[in-house]
N, C-alpha and C. Protein backbone atom coordinates (compact mmCIF):
# COMPACT_ATOMS: atom_id res chain seq x y z
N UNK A 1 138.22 95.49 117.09
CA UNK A 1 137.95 96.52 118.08
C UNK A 1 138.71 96.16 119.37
N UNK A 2 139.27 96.69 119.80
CA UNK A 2 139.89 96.91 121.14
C UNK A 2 139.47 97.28 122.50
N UNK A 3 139.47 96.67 122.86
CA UNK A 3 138.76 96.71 124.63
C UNK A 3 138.87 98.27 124.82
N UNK A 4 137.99 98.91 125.35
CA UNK A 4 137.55 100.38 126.27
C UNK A 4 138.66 100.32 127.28
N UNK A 5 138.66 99.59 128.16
CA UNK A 5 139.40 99.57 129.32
C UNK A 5 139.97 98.17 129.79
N UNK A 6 140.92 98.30 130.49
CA UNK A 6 141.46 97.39 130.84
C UNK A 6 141.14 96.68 132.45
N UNK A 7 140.47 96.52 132.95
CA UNK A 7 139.52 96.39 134.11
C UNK A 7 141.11 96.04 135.08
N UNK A 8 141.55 94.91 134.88
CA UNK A 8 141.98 94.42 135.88
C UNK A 8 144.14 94.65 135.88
N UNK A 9 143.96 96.03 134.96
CA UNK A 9 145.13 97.03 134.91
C UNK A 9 144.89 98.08 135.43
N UNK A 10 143.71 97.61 136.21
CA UNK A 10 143.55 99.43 136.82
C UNK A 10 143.53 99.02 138.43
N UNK A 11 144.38 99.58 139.27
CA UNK A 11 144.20 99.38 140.64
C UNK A 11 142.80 99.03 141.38
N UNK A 12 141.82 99.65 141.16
CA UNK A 12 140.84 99.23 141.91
C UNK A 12 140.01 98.24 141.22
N UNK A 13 139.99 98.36 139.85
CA UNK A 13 139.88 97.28 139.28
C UNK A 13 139.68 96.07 139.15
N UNK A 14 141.53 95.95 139.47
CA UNK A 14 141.81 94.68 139.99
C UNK A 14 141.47 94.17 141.26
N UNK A 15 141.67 95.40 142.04
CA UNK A 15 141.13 94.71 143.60
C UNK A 15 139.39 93.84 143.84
N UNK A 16 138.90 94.68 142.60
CA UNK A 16 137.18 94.33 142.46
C UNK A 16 137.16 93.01 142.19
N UNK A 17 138.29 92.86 140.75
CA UNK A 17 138.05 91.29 140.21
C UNK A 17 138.51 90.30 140.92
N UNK A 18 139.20 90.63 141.56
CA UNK A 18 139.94 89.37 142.94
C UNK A 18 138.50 89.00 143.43
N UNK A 19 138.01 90.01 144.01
CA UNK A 19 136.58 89.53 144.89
C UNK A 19 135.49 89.07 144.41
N UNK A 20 135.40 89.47 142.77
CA UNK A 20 134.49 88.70 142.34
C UNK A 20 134.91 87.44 141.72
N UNK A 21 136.22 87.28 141.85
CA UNK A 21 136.85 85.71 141.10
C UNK A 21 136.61 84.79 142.64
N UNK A 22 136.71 85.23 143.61
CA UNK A 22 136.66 84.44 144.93
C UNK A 22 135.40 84.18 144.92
N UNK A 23 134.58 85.39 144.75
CA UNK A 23 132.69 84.55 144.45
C UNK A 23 132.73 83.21 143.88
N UNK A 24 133.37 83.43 142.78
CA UNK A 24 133.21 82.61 141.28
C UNK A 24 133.77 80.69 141.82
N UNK A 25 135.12 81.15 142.82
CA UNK A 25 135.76 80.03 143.63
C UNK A 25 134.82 79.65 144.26
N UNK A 26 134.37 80.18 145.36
CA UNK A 26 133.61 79.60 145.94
C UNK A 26 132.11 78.82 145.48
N UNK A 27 131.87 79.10 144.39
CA UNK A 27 130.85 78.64 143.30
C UNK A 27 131.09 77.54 143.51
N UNK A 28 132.42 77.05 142.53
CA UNK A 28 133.43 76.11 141.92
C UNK A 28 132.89 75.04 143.09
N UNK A 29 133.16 75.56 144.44
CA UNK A 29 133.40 74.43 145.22
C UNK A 29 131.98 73.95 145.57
N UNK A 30 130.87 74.60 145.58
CA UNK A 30 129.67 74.19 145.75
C UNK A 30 129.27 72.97 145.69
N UNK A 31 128.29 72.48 146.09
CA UNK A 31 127.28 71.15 145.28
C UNK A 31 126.83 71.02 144.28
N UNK A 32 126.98 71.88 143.43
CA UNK A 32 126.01 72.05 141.70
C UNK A 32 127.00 71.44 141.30
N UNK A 33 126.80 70.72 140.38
CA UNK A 33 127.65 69.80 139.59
C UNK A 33 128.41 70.75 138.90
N UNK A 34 130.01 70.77 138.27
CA UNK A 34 130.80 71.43 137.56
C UNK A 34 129.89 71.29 136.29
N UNK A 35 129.51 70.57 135.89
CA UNK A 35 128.93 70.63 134.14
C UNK A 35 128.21 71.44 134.10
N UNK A 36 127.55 70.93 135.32
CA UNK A 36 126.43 72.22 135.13
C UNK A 36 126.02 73.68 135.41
N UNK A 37 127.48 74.13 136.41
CA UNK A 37 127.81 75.72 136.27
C UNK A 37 128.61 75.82 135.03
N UNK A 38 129.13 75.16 134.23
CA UNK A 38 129.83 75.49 132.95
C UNK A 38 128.45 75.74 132.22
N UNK A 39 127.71 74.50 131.90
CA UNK A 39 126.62 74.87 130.82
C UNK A 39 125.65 75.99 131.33
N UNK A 40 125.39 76.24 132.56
CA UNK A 40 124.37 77.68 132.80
C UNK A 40 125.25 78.99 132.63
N UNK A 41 126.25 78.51 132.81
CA UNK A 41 127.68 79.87 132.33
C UNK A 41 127.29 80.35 131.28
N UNK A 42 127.44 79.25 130.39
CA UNK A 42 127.68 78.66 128.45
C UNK A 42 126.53 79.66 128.21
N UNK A 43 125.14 79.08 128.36
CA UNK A 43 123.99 80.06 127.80
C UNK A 43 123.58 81.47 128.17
N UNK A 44 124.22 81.40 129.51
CA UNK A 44 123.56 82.85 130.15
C UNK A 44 124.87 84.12 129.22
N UNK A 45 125.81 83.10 129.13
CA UNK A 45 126.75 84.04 128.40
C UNK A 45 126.53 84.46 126.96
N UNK A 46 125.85 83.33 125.89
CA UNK A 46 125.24 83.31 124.98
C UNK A 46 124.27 84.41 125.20
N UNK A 47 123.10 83.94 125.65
CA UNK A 47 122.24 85.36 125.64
C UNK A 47 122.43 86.29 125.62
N UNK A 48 123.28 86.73 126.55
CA UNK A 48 123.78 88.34 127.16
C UNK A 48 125.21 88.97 125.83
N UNK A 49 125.51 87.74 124.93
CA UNK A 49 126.39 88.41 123.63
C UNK A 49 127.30 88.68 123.99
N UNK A 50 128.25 87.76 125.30
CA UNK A 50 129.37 88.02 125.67
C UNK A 50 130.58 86.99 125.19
N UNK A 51 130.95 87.24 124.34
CA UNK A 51 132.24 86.57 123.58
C UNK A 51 133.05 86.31 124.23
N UNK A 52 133.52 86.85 125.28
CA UNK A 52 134.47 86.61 126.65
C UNK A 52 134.27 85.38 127.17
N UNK A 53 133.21 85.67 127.56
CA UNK A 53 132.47 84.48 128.57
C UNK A 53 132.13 83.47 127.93
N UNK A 54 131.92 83.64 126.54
CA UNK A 54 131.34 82.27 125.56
C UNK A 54 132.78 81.92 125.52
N UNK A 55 133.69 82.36 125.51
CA UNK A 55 134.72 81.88 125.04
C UNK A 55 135.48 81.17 126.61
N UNK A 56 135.48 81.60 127.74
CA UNK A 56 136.07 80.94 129.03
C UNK A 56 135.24 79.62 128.89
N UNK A 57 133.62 79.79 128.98
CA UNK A 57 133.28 78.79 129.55
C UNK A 57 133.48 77.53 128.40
N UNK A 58 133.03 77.97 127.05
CA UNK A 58 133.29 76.54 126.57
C UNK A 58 134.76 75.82 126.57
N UNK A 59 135.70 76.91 126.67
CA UNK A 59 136.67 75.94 126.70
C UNK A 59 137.45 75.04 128.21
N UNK A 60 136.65 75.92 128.88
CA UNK A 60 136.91 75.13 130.54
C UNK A 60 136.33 73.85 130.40
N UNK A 61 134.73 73.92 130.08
CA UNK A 61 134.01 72.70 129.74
C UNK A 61 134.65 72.02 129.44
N UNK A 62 135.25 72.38 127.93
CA UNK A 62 136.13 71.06 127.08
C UNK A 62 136.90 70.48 127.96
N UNK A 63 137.83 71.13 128.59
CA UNK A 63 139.15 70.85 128.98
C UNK A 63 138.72 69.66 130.48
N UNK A 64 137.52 70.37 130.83
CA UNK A 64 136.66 69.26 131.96
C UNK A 64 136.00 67.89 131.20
N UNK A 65 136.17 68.01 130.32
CA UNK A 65 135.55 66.65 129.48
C UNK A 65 134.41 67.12 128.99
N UNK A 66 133.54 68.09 128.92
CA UNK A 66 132.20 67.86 128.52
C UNK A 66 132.25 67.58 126.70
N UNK A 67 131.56 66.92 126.41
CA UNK A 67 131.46 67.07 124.99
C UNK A 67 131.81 67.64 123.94
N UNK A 68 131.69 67.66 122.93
CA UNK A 68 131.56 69.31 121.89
C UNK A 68 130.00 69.23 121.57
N UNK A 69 129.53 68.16 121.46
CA UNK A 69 127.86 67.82 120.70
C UNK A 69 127.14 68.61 121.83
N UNK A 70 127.45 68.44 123.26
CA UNK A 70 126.67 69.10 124.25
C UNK A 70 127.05 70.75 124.19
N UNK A 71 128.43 70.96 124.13
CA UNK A 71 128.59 72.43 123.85
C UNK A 71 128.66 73.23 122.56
N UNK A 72 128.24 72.47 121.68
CA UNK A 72 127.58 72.68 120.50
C UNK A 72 126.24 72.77 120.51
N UNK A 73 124.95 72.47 121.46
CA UNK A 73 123.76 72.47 120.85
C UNK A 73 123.16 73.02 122.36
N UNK A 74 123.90 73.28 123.50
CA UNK A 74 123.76 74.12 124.33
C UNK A 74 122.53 75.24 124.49
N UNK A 75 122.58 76.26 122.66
CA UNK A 75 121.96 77.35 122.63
C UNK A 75 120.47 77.16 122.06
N UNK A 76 120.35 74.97 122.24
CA UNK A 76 119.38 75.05 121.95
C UNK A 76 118.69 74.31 122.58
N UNK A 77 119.24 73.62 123.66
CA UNK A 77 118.69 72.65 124.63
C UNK A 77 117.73 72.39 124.52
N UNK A 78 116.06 73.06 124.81
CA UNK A 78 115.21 72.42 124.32
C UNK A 78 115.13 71.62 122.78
N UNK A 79 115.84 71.77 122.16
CA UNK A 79 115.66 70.84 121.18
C UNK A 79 116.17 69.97 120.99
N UNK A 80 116.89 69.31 122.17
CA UNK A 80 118.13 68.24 121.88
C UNK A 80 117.69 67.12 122.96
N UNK A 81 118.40 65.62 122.94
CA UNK A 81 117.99 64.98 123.47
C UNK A 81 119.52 64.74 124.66
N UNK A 82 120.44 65.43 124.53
CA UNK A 82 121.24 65.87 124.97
C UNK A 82 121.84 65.88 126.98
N UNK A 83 120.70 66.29 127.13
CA UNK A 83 120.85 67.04 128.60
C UNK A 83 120.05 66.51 129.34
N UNK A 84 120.57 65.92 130.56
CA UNK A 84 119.52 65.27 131.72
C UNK A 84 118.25 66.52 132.18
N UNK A 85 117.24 65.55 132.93
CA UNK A 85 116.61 66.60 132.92
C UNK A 85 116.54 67.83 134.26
N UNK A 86 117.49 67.50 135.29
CA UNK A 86 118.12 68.48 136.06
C UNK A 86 118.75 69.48 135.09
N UNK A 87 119.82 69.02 134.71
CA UNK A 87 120.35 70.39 133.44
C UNK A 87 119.26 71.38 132.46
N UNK A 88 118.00 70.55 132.02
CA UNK A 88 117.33 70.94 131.33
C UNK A 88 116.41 72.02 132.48
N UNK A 89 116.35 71.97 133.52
CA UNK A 89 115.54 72.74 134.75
C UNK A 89 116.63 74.21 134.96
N UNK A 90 117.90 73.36 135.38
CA UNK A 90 118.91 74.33 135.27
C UNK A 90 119.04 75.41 134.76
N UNK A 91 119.20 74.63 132.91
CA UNK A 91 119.04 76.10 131.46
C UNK A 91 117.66 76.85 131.90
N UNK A 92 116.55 76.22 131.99
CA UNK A 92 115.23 77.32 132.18
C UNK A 92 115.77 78.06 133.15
N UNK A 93 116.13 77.82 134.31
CA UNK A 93 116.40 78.64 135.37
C UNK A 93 116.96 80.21 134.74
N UNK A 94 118.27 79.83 134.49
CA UNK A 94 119.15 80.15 134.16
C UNK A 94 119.05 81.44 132.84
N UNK A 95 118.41 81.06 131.83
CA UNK A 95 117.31 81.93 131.34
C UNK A 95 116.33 82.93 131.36
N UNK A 96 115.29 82.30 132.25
CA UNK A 96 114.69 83.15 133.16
C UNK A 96 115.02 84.25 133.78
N UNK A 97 116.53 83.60 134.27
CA UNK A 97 117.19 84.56 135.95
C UNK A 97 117.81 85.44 134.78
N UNK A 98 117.63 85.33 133.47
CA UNK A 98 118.99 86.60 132.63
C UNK A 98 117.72 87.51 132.14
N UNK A 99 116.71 86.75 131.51
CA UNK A 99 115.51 87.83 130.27
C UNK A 99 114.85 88.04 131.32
N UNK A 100 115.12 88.98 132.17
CA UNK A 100 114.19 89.38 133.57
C UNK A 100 113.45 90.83 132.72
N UNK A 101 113.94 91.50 132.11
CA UNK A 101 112.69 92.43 131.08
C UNK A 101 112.01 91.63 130.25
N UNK A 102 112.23 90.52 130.08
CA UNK A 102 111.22 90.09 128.96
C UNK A 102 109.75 89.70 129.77
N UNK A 103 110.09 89.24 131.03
CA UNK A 103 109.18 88.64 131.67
C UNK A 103 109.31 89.10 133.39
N UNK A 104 108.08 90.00 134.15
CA UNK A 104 107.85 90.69 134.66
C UNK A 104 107.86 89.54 136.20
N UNK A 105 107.55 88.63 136.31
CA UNK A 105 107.83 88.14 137.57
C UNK A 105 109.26 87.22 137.47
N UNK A 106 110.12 87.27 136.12
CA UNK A 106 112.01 86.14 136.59
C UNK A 106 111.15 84.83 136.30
N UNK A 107 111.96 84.48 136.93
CA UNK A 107 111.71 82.85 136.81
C UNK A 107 110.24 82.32 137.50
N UNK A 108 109.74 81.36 136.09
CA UNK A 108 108.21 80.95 136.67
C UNK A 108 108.27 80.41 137.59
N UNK A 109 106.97 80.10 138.26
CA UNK A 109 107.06 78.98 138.93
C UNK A 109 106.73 77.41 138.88
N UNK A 110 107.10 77.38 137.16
CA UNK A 110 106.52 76.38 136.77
C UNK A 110 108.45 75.93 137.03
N UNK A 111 108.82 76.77 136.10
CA UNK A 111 110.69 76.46 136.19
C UNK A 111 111.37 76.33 137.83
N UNK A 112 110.39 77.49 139.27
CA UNK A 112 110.90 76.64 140.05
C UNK A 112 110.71 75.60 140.49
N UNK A 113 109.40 74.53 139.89
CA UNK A 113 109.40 73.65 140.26
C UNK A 113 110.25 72.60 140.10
N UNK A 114 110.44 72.59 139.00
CA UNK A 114 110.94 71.86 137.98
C UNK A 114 112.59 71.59 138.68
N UNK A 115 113.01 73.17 139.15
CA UNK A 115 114.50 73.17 139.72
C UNK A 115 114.59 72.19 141.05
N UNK A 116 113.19 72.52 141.58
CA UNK A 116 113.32 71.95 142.83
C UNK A 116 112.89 70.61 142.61
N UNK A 117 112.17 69.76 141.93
CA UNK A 117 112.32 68.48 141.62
C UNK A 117 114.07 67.53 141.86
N UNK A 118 114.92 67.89 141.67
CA UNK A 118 116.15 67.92 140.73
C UNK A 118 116.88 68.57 141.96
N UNK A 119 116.68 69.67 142.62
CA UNK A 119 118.04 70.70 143.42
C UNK A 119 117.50 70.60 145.03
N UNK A 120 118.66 70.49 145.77
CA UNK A 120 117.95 70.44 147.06
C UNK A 120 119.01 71.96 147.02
N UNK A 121 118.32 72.83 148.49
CA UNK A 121 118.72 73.93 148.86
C UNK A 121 120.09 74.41 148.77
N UNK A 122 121.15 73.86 148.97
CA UNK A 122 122.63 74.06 148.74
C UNK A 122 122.64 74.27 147.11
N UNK A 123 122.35 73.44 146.46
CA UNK A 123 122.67 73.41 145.25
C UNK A 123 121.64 74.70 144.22
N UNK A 124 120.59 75.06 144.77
CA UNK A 124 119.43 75.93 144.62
C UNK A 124 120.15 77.19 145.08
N UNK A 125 120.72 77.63 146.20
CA UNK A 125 121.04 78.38 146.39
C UNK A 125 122.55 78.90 145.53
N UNK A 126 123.26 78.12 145.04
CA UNK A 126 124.62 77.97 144.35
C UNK A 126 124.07 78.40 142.73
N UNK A 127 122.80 77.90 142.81
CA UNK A 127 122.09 77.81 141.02
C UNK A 127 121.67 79.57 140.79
N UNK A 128 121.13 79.89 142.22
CA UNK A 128 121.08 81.41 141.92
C UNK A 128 122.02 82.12 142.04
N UNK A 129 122.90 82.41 142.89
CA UNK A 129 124.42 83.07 143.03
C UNK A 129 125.11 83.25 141.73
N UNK A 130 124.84 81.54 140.88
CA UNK A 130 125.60 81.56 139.89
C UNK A 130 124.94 82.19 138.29
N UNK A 131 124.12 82.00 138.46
CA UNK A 131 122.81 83.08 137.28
C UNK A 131 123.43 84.39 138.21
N UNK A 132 123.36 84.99 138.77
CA UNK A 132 123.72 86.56 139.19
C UNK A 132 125.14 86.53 139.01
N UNK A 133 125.98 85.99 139.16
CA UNK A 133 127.01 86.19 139.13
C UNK A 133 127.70 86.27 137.71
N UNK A 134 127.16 85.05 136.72
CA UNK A 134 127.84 85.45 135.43
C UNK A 134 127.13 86.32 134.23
N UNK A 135 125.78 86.92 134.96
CA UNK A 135 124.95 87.92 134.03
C UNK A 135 126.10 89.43 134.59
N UNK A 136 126.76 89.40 135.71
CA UNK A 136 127.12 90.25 136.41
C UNK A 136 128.70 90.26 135.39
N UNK A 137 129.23 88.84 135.47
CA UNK A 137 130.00 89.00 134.60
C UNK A 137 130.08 89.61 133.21
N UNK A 138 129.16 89.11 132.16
CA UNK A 138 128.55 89.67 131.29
C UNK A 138 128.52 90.89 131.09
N UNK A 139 127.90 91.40 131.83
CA UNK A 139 127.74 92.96 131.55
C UNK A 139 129.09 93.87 131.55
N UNK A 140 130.11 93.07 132.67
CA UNK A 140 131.69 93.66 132.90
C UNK A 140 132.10 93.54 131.72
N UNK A 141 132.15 92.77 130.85
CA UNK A 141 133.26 92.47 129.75
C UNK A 141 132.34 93.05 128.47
N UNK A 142 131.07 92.81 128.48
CA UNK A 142 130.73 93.48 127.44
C UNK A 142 130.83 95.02 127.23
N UNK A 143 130.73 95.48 128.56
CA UNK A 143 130.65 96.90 128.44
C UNK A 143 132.21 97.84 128.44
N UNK A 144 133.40 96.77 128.86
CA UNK A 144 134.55 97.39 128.21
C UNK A 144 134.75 96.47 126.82
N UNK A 145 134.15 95.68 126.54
CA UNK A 145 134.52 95.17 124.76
C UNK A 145 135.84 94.69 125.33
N UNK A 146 135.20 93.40 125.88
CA UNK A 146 136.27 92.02 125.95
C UNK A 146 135.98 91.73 125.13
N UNK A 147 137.00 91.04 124.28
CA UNK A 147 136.46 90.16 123.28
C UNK A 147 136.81 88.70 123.34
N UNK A 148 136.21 87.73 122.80
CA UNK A 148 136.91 86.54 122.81
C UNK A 148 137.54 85.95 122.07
N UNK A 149 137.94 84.89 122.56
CA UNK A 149 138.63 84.04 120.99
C UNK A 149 140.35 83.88 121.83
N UNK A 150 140.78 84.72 122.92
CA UNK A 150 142.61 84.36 123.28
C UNK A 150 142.18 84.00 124.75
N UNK A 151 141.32 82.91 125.31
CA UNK A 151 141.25 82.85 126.24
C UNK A 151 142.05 81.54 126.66
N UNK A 152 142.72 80.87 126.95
CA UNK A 152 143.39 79.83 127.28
C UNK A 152 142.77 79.19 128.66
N UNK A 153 142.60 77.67 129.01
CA UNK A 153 142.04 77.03 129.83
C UNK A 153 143.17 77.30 131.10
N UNK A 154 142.64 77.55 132.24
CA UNK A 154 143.32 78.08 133.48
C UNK A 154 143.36 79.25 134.02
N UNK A 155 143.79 80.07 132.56
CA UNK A 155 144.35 81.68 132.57
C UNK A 155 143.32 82.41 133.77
N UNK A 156 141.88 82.29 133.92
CA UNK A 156 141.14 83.12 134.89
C UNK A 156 141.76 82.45 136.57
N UNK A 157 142.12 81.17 136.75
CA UNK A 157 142.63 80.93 137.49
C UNK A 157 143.97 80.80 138.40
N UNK A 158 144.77 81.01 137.35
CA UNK A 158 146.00 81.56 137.16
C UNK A 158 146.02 83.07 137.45
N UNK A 159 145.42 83.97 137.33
CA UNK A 159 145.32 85.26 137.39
C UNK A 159 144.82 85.92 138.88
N UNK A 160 143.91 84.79 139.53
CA UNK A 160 143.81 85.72 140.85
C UNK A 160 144.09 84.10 141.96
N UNK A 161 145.17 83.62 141.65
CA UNK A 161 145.44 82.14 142.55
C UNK A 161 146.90 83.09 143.48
């Protein structure tokens, strides 16, 4: 199947994705550890059935060193012995902040505790930006049918540098 549209071949488009790739930069540079905006990327992208995004983030990960065993068992974190337990606060977060119909108040407050054990405010505030930002992504690529699988490590950075 072939993409609907071409988002960032279309003049305004493109002007949109510049501004939301500069969000995405400014993420990058935050206090949240890089692993760990890759792995809340990794699942929130998983959930939401975006092949695009499953496909950027794990291979940025790789190319950053993370594992394959960690980005292999990612979609199951609670069951792995895998993930510190900041990361493991993180994924709940991260979760939470996506199945917002499944569950009528978002994220518990058992999960914000848990974040805030683990996140001081810079990094808390970077943890939510970045749950909104790649569910936001998500929905862009799914709904013109990005698909994944030709994503090459850089290419999103390369594209609006």
């Amino acid at each position: 199947m072939e993409p609907r549209f071409h988002l960032f071949e279309n003049e305004f488009g493109a002007k949109f994705a510049k501004r939301f790739a500069n969000t995405g930069m400014l993420l990058q540079k935050s206090a949240l550890p890089a692993a760990t905006q890759e792995l809340v990327a990794l699942r929130t992208s998983q959930i939401n059935g975006c092949g695009w995004c499953v496909d950027v983030h794990t291979k940025e990960a790789a190319a950053a060193g993370e594992s394959a065993a960690r980005l292999h068992l990612v979609a199951a974190w609670r069951e792995t012995t895998v993930f510190t337990e900041a990361e493991r606060a993180a994924l709940a977060f991260a979760e939470e902040g996506t199945r917002l119909a499944d569950d009528h108040q978002g994220v518990s407050d058992e999960t914000w505790a848990r974040v805030r054990e683990h996140y001081d405010d810079d990094r808390i505030a970077a943890l939510v930006a970045l749950t909104a930002l790649i569910n936001a992504a998500n929905r862009l690529a799914v709904t013109v049918h990005q698909k994944g699988g030709s994503y090459e490590v850089g290419m999103l950075a390369a594209a609006f540098s």
